[in-house]
N, C-alpha and C. Protein backbone atom coordinates (compact mmCIF):
# COMPACT_ATOMS: atom_id res chain seq x y z
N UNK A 1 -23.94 -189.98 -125.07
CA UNK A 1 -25.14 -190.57 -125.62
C UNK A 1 -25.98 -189.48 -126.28
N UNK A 2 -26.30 -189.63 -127.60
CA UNK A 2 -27.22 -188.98 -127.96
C UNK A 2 -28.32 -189.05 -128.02
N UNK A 3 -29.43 -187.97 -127.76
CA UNK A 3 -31.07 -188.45 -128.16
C UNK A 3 -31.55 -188.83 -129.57
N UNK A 4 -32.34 -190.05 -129.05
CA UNK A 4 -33.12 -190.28 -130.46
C UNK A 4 -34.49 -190.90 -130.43
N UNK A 5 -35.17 -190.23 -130.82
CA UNK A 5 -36.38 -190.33 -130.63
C UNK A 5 -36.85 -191.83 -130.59
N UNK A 6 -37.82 -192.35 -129.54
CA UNK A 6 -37.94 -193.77 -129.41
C UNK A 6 -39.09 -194.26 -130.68
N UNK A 7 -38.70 -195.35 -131.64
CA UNK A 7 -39.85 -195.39 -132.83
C UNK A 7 -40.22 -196.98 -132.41
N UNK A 8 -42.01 -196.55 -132.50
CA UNK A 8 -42.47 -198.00 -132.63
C UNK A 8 -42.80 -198.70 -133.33
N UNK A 9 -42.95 -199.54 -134.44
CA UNK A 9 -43.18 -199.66 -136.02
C UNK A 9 -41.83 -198.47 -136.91
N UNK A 10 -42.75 -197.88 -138.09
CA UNK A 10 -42.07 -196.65 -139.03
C UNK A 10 -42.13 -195.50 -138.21
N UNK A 11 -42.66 -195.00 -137.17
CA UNK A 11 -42.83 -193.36 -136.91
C UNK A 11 -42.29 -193.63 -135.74
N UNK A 12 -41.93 -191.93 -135.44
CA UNK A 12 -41.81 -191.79 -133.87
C UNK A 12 -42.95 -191.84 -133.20
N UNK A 13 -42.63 -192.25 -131.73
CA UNK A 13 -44.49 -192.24 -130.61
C UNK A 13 -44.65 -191.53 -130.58
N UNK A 14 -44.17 -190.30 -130.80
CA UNK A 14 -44.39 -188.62 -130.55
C UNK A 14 -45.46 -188.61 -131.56
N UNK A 15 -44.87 -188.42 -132.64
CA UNK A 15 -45.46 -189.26 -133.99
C UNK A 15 -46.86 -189.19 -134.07
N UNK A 16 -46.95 -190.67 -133.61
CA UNK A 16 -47.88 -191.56 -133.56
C UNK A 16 -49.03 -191.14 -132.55
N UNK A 17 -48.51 -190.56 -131.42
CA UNK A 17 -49.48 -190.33 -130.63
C UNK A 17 -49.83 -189.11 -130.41
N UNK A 18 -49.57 -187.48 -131.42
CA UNK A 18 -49.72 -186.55 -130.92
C UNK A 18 -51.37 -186.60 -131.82
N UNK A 19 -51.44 -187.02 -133.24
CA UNK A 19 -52.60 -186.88 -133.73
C UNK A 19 -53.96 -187.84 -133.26
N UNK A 20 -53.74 -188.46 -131.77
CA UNK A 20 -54.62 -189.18 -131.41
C UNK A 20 -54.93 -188.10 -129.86
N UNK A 21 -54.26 -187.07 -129.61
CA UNK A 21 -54.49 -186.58 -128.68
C UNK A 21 -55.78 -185.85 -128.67
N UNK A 22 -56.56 -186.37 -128.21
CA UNK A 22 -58.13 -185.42 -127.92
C UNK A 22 -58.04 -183.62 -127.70
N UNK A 23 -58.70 -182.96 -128.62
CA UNK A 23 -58.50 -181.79 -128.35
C UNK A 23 -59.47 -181.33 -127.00
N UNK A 24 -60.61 -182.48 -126.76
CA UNK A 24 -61.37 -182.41 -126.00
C UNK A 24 -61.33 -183.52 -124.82
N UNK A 25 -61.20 -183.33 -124.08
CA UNK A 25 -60.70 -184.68 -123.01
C UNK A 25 -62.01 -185.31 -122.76
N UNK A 26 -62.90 -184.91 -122.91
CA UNK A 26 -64.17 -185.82 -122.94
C UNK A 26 -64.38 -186.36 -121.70
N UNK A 27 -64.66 -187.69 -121.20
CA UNK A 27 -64.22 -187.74 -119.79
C UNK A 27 -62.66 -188.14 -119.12
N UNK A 28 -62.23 -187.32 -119.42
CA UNK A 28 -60.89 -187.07 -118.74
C UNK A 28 -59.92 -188.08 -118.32
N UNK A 29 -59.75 -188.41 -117.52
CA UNK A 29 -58.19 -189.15 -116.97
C UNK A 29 -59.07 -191.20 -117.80
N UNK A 30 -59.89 -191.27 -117.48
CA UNK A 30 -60.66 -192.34 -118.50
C UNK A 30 -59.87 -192.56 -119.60
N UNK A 31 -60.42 -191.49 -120.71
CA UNK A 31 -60.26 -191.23 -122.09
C UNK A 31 -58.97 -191.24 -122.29
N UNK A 32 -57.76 -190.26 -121.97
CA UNK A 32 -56.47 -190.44 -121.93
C UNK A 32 -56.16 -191.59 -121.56
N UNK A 33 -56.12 -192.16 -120.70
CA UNK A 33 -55.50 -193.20 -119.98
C UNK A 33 -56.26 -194.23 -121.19
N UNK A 34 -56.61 -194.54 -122.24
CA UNK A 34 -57.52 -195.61 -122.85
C UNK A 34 -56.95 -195.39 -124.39
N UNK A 35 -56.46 -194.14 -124.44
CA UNK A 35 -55.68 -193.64 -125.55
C UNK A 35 -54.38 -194.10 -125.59
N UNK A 36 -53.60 -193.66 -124.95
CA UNK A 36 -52.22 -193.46 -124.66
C UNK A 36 -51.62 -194.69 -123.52
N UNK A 37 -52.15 -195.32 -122.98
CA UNK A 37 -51.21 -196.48 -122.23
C UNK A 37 -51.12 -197.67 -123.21
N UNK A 38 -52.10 -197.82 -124.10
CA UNK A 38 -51.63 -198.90 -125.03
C UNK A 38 -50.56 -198.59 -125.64
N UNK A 39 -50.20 -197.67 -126.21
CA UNK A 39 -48.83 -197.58 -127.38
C UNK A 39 -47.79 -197.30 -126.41
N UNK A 40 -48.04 -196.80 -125.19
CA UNK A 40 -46.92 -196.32 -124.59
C UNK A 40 -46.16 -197.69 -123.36
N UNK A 41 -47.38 -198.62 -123.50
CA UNK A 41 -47.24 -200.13 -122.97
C UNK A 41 -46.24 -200.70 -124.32
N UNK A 42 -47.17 -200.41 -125.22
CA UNK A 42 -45.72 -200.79 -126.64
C UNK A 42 -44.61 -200.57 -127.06
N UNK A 43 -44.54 -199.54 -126.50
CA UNK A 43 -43.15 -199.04 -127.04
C UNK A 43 -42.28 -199.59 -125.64
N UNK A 44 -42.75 -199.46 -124.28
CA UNK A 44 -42.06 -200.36 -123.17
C UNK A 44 -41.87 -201.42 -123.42
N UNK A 45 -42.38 -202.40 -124.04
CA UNK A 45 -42.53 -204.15 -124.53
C UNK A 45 -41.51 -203.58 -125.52
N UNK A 46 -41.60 -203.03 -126.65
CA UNK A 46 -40.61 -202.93 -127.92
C UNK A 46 -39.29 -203.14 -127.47
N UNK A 47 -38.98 -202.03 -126.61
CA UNK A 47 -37.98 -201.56 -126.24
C UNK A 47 -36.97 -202.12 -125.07
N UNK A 48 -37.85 -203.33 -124.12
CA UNK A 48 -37.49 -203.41 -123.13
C UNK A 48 -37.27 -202.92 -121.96
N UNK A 49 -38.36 -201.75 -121.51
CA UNK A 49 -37.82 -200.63 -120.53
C UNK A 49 -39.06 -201.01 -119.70
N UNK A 50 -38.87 -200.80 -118.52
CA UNK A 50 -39.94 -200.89 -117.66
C UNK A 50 -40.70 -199.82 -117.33
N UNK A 51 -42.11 -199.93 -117.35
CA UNK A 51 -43.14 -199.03 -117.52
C UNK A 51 -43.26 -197.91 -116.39
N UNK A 52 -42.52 -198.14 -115.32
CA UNK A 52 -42.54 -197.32 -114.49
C UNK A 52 -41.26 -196.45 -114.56
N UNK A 53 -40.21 -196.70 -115.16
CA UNK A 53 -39.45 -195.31 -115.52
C UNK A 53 -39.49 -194.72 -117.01
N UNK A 54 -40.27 -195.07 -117.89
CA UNK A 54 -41.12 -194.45 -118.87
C UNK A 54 -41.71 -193.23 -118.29
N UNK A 55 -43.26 -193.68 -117.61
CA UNK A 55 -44.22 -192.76 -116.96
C UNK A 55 -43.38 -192.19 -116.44
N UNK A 56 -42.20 -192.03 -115.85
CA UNK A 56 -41.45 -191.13 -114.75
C UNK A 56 -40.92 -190.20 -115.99
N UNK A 57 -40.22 -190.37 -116.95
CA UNK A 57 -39.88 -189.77 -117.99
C UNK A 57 -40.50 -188.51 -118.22
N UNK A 58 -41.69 -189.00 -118.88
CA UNK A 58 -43.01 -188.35 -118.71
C UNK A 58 -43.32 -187.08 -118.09
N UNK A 59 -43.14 -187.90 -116.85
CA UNK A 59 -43.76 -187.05 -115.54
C UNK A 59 -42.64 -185.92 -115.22
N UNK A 60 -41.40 -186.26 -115.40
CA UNK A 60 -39.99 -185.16 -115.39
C UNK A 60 -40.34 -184.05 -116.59
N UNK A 61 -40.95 -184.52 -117.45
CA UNK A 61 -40.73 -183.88 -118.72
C UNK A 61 -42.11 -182.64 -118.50
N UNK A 62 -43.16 -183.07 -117.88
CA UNK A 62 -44.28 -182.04 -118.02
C UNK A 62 -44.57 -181.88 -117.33
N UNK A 63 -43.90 -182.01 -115.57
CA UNK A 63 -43.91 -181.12 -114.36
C UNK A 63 -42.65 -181.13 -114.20
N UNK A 64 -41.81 -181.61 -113.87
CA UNK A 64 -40.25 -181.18 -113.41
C UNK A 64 -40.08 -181.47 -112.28
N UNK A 65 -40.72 -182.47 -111.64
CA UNK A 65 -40.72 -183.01 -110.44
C UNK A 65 -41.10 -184.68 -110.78
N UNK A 66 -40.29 -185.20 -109.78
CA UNK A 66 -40.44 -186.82 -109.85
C UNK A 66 -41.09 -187.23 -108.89
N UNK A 67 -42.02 -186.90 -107.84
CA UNK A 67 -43.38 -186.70 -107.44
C UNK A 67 -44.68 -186.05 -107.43
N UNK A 68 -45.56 -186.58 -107.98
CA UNK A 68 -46.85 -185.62 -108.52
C UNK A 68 -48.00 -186.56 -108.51
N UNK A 69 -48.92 -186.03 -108.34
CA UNK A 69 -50.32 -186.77 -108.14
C UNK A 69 -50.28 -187.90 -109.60
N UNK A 70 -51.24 -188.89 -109.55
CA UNK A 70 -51.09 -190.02 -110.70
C UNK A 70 -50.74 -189.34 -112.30
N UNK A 71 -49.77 -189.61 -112.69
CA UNK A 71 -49.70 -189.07 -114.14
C UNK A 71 -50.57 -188.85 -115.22
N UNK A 72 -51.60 -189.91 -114.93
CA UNK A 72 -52.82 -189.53 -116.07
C UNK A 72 -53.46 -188.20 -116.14
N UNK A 73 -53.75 -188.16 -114.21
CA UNK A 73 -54.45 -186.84 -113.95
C UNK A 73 -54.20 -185.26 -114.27
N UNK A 74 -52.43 -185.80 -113.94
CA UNK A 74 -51.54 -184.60 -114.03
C UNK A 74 -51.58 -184.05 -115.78
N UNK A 75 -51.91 -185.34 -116.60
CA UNK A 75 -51.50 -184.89 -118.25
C UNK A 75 -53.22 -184.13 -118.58
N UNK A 76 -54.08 -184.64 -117.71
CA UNK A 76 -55.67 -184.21 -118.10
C UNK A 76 -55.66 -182.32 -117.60
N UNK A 77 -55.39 -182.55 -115.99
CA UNK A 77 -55.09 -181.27 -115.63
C UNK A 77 -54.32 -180.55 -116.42
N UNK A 78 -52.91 -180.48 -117.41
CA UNK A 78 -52.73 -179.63 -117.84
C UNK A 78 -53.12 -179.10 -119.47
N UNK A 79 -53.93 -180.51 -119.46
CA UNK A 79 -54.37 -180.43 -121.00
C UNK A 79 -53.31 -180.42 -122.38
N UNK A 80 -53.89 -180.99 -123.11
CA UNK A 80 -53.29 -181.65 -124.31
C UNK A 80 -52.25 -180.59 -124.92
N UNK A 81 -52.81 -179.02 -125.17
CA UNK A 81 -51.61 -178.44 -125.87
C UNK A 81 -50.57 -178.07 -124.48
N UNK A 82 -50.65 -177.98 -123.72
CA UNK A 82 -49.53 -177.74 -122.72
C UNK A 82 -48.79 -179.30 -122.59
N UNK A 83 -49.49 -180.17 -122.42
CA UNK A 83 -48.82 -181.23 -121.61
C UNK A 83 -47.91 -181.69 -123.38
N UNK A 84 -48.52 -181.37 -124.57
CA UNK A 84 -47.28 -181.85 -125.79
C UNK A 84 -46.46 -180.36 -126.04
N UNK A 85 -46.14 -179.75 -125.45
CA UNK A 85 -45.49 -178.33 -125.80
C UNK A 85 -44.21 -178.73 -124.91
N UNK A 86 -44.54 -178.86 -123.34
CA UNK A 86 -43.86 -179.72 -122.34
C UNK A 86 -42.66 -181.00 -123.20
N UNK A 87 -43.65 -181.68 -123.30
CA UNK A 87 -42.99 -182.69 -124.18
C UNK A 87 -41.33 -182.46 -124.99
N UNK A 88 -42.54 -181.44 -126.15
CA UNK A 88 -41.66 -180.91 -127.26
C UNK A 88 -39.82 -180.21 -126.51
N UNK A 89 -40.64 -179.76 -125.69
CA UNK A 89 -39.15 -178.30 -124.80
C UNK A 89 -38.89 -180.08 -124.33
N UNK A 90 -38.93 -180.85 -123.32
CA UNK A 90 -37.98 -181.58 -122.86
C UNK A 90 -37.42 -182.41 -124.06
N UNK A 91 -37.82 -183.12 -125.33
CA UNK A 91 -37.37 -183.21 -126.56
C UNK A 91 -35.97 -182.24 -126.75
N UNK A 92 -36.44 -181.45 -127.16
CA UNK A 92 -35.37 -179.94 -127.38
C UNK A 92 -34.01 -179.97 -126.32
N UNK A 93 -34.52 -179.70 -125.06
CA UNK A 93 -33.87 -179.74 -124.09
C UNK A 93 -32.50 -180.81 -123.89
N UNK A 94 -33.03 -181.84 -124.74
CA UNK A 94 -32.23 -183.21 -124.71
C UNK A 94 -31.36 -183.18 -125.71
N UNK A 95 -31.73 -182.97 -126.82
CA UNK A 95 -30.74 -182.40 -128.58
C UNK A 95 -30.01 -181.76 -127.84
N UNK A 96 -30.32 -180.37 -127.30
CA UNK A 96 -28.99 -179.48 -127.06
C UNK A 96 -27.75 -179.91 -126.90
């Protein structure tokens, strides 16, 4: 099986959702979580996948553990350019 990036509409969600990422988290796990669960609820509905091994996806991809405090918190705590850099390397990681 090869990777391919999951698209919702024309773009990838990567896409779609890196230029909505707050450079400033403003109030924090709130703001994210108000951003990012709608499209990422969409692309689960698109796709047919259930929302809880999505977020696990996620959560493998920008800690490396499949237990960790609530995922929103975990993406606020490491902040926006780490938690899409994360991303990017498990992206990468997957092509190889």
């Amino acid at each position: 099986m090869v990777w391919q990036e999951p698209e919702v509409g024309q773009q990838p969600v990567r896409t779609r959702l890196r230029p909505r990422a707050p450079k400033n988290y403003g109030s924090g796990v709130a703001l994210w979580e108000s951003l990012f669960q709608p499209p990422l609820r969409a692309l689960v509905e698109a796709r047919g996948w259930k929302a809880g091994d999505l977020f696990m996806a996620i959560r493998m991809a920008v800690t490396g553990q499949p237990a960790t405090p609530p995922l929103f918190d975990v993406l606020v705590a490491l902040g926006r350019d780490r938690t899409l850099a994360r991303l990017d390397a498990a992206v990468a990681a997957l092509r190889a």
